[in-house]
N, C-alpha and C. Protein backbone atom coordinates (compact mmCIF):
# COMPACT_ATOMS: atom_id res chain seq x y z
N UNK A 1 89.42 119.21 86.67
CA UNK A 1 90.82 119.35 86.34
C UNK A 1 91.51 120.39 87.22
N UNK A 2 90.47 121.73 87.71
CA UNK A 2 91.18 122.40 88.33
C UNK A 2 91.61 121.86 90.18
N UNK A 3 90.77 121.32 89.94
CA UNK A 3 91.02 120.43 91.46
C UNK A 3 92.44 119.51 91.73
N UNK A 4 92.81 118.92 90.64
CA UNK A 4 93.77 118.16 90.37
C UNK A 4 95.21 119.28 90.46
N UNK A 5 95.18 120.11 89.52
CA UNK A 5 96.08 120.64 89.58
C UNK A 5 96.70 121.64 91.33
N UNK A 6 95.37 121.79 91.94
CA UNK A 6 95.71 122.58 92.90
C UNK A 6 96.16 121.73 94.13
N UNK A 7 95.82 120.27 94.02
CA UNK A 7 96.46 118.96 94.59
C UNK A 7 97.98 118.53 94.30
N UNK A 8 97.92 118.51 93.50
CA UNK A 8 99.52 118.60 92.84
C UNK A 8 100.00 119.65 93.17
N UNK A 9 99.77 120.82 93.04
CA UNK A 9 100.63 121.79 93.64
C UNK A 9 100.78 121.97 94.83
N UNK A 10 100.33 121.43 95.99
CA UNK A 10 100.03 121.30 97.40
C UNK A 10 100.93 120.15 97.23
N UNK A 11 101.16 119.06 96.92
CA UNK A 11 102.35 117.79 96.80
C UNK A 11 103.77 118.55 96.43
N UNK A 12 103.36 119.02 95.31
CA UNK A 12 104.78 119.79 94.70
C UNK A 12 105.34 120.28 95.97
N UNK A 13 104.67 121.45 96.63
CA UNK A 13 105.28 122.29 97.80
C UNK A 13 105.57 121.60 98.74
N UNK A 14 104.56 120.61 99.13
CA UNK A 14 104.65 119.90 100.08
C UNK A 14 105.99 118.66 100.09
N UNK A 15 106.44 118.25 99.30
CA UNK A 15 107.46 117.63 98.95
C UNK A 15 108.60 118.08 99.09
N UNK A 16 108.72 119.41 98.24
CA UNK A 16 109.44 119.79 98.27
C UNK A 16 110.35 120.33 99.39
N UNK A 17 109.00 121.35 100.44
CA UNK A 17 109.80 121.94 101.67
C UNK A 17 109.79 120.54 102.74
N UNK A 18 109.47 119.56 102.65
CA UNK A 18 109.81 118.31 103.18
C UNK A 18 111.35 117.91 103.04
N UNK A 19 111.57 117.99 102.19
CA UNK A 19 112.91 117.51 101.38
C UNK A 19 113.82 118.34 102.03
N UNK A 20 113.64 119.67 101.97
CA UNK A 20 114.61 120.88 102.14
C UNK A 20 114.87 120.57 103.92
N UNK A 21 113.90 120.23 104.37
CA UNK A 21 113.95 120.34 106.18
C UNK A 21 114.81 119.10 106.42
N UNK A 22 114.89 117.59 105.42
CA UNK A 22 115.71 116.57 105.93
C UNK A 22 116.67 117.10 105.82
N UNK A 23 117.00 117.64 104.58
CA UNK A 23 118.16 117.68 103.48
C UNK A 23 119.38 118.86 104.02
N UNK A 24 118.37 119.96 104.97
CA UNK A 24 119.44 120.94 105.01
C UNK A 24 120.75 120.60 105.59
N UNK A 25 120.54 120.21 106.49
CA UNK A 25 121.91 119.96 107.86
C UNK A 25 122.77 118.59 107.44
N UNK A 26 122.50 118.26 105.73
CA UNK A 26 123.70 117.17 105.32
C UNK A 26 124.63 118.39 104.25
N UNK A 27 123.50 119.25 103.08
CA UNK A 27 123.91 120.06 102.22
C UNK A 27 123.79 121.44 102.24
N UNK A 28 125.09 122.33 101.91
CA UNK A 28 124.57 123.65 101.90
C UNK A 28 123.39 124.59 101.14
N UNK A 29 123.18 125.46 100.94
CA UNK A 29 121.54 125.83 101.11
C UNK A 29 121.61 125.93 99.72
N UNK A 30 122.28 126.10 98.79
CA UNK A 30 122.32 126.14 97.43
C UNK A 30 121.91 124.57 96.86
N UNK A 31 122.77 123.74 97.05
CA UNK A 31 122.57 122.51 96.48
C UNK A 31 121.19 121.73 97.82
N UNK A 32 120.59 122.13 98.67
CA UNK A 32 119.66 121.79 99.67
C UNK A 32 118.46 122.01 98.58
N UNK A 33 118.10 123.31 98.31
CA UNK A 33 117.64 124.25 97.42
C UNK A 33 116.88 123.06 96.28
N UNK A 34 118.65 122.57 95.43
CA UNK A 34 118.13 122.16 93.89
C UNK A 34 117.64 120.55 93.90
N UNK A 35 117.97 120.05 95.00
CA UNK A 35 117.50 118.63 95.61
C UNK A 35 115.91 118.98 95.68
N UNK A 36 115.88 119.72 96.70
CA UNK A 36 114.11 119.71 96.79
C UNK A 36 113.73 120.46 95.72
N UNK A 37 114.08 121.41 95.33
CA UNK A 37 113.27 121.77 93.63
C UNK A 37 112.94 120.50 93.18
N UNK A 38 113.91 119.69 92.56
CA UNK A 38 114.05 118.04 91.91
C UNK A 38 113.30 117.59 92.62
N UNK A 39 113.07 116.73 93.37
CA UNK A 39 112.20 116.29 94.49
C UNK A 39 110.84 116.60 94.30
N UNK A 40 110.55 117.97 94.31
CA UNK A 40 109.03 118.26 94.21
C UNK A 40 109.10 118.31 92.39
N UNK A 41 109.36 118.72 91.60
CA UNK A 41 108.82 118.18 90.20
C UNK A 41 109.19 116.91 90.21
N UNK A 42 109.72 115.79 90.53
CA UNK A 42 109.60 114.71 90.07
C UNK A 42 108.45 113.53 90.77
N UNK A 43 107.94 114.16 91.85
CA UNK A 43 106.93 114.10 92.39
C UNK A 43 105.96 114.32 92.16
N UNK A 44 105.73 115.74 91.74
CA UNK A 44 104.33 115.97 90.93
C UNK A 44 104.52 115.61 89.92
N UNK A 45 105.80 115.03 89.50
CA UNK A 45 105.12 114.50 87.51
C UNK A 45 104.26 113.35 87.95
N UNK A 46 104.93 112.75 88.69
CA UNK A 46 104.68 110.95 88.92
C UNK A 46 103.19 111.43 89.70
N UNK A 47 102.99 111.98 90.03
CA UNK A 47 101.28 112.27 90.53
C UNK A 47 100.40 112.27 89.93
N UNK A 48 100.96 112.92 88.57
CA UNK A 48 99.90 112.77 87.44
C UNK A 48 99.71 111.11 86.97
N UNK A 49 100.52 110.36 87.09
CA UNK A 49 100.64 108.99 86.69
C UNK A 49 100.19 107.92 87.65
N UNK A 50 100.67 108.46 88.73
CA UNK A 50 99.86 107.55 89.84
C UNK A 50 99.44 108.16 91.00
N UNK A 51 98.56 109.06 91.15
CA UNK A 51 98.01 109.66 91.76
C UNK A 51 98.51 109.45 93.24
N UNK A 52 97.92 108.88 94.18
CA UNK A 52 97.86 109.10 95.33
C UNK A 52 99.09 108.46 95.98
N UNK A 53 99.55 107.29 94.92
CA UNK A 53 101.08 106.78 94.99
C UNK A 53 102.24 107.06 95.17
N UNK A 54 102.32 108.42 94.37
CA UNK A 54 103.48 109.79 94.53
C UNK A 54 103.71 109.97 95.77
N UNK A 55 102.59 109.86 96.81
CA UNK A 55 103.39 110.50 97.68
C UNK A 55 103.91 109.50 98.72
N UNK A 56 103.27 107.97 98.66
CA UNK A 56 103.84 106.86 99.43
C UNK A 56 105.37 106.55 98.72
N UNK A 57 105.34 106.69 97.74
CA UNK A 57 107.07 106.82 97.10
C UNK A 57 107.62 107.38 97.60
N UNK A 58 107.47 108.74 97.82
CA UNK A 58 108.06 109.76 98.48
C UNK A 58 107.96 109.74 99.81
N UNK A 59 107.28 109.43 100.62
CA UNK A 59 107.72 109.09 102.14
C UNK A 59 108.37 108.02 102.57
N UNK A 60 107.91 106.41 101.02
CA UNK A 60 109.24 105.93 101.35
C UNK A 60 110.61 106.10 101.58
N UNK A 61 110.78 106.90 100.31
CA UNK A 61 112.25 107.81 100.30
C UNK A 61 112.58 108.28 100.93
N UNK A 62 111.99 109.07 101.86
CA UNK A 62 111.93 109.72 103.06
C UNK A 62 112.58 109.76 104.13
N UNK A 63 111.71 108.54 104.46
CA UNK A 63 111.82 107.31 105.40
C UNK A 63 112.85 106.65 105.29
N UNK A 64 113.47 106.17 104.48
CA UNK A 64 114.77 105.45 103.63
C UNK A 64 115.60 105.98 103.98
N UNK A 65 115.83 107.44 104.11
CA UNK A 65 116.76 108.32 103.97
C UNK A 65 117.28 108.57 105.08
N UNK A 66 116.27 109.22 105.82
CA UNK A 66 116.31 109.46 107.57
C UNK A 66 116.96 107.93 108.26
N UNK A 67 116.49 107.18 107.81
CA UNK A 67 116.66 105.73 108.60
C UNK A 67 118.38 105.43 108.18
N UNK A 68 118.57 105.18 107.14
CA UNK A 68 120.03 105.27 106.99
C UNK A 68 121.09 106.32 106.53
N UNK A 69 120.85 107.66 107.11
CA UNK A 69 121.36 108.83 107.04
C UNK A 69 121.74 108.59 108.84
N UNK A 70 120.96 108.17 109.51
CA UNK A 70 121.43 107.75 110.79
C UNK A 70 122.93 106.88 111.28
N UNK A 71 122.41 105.51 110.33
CA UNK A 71 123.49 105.15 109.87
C UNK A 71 124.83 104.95 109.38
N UNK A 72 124.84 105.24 108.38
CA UNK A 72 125.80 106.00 107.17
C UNK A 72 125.88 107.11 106.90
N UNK A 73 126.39 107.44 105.90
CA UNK A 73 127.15 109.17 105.41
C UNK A 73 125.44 109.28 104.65
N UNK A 74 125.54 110.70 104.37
CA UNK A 74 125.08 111.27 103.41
C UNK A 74 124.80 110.92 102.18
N UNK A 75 125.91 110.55 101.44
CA UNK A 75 125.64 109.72 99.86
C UNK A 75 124.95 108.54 100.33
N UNK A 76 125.31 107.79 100.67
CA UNK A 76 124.61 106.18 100.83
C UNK A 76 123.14 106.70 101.15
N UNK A 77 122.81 107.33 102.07
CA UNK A 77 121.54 107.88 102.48
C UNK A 77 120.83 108.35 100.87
N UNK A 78 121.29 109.08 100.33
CA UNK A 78 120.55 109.59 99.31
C UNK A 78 120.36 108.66 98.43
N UNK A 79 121.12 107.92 98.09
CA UNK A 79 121.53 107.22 97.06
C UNK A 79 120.20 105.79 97.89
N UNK A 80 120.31 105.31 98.86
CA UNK A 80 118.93 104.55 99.12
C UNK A 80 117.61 105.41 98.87
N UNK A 81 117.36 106.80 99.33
CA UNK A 81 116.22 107.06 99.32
C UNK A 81 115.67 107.23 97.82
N UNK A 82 116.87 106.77 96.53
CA UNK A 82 116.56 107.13 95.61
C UNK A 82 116.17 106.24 94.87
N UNK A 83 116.80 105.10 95.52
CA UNK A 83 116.16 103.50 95.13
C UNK A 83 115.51 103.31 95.95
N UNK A 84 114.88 103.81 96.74
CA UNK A 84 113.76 103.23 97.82
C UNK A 84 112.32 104.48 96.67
N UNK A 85 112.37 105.36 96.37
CA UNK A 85 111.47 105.81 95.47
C UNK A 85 111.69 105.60 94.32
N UNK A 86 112.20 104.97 93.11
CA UNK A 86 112.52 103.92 92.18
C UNK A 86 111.51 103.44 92.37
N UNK A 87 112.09 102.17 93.35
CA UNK A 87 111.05 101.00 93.52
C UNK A 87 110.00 101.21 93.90
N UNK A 88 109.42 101.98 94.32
CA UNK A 88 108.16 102.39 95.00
C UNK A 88 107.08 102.74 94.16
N UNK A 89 107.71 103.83 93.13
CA UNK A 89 107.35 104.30 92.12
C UNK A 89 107.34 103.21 91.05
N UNK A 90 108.33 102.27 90.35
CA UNK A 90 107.68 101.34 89.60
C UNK A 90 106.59 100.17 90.02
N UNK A 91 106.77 100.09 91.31
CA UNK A 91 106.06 99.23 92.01
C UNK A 91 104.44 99.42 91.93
N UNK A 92 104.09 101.23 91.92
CA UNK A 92 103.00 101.67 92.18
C UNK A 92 102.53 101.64 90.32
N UNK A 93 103.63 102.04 89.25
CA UNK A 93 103.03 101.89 88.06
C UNK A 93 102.71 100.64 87.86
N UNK A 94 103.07 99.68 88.34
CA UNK A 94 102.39 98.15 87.74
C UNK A 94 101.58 97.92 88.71
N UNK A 95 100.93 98.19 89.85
CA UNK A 95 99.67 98.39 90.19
C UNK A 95 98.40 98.84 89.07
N UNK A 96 99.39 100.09 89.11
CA UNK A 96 97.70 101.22 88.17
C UNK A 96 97.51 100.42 87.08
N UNK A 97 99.15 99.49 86.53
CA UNK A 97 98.37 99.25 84.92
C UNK A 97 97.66 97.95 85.34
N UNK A 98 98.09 97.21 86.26
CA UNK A 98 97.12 95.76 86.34
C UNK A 98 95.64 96.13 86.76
N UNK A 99 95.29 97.29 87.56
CA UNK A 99 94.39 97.78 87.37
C UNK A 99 93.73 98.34 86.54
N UNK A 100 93.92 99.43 85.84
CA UNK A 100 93.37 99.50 84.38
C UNK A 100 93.50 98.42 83.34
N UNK A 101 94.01 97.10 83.26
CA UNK A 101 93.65 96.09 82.32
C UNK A 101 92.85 95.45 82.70
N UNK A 102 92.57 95.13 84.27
CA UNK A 102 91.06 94.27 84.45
C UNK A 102 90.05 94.98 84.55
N UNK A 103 89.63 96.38 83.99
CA UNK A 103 88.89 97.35 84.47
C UNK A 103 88.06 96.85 82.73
């Protein structure tokens, strides 16, 4: 268990100052700040739920973001990377459970 948690907290951070490095140069450092706070706990919750999934969600989003932050403004950018980890994330819970029912 202690292994787990010190994995998750390495995601948490790791997410988080991920987030902060896309995020700075759209938002100022206050609201940059409470994005990646958010970002990394909602990441490590979903880690506990689907382990190694959390973080392909999250680079989808990522990825999502950067790709049409190129694009478009800022909101549209966020606002995909947020349905691009949505879907990613429900996508990955009906994995784990079709897996744990044929198990």
């Amino acid at each position: 268990m202690d292994f787990l948690l010190v994995v998750a907290s390495i995601i948490v951070a790791g997410s988080a100052a991920g987030t902060f490095l896309v995020v700075r140069t759209d938002l100022r450092r206050g609201p940059a700040v409470a994005v990646s706070a958010g970002t990394g706990l909602v990441v490590g919750l979903l880690f506990f739920l689907v382990v190694y999934l959390a973080v392909v969600a999250y680079l989808a989003a990522l990825f999502a973001y950067v790709i049409v932050r190129r694009l478009w403004s800022a909101r549209v950018a966020a606002l995909t990377g947020l349905a691009a980890f949505g879907a990613v994330a429900v996508a990955s819970v009906a994995v784990f459970a079709v897996a744990l029912s044929t198990m």
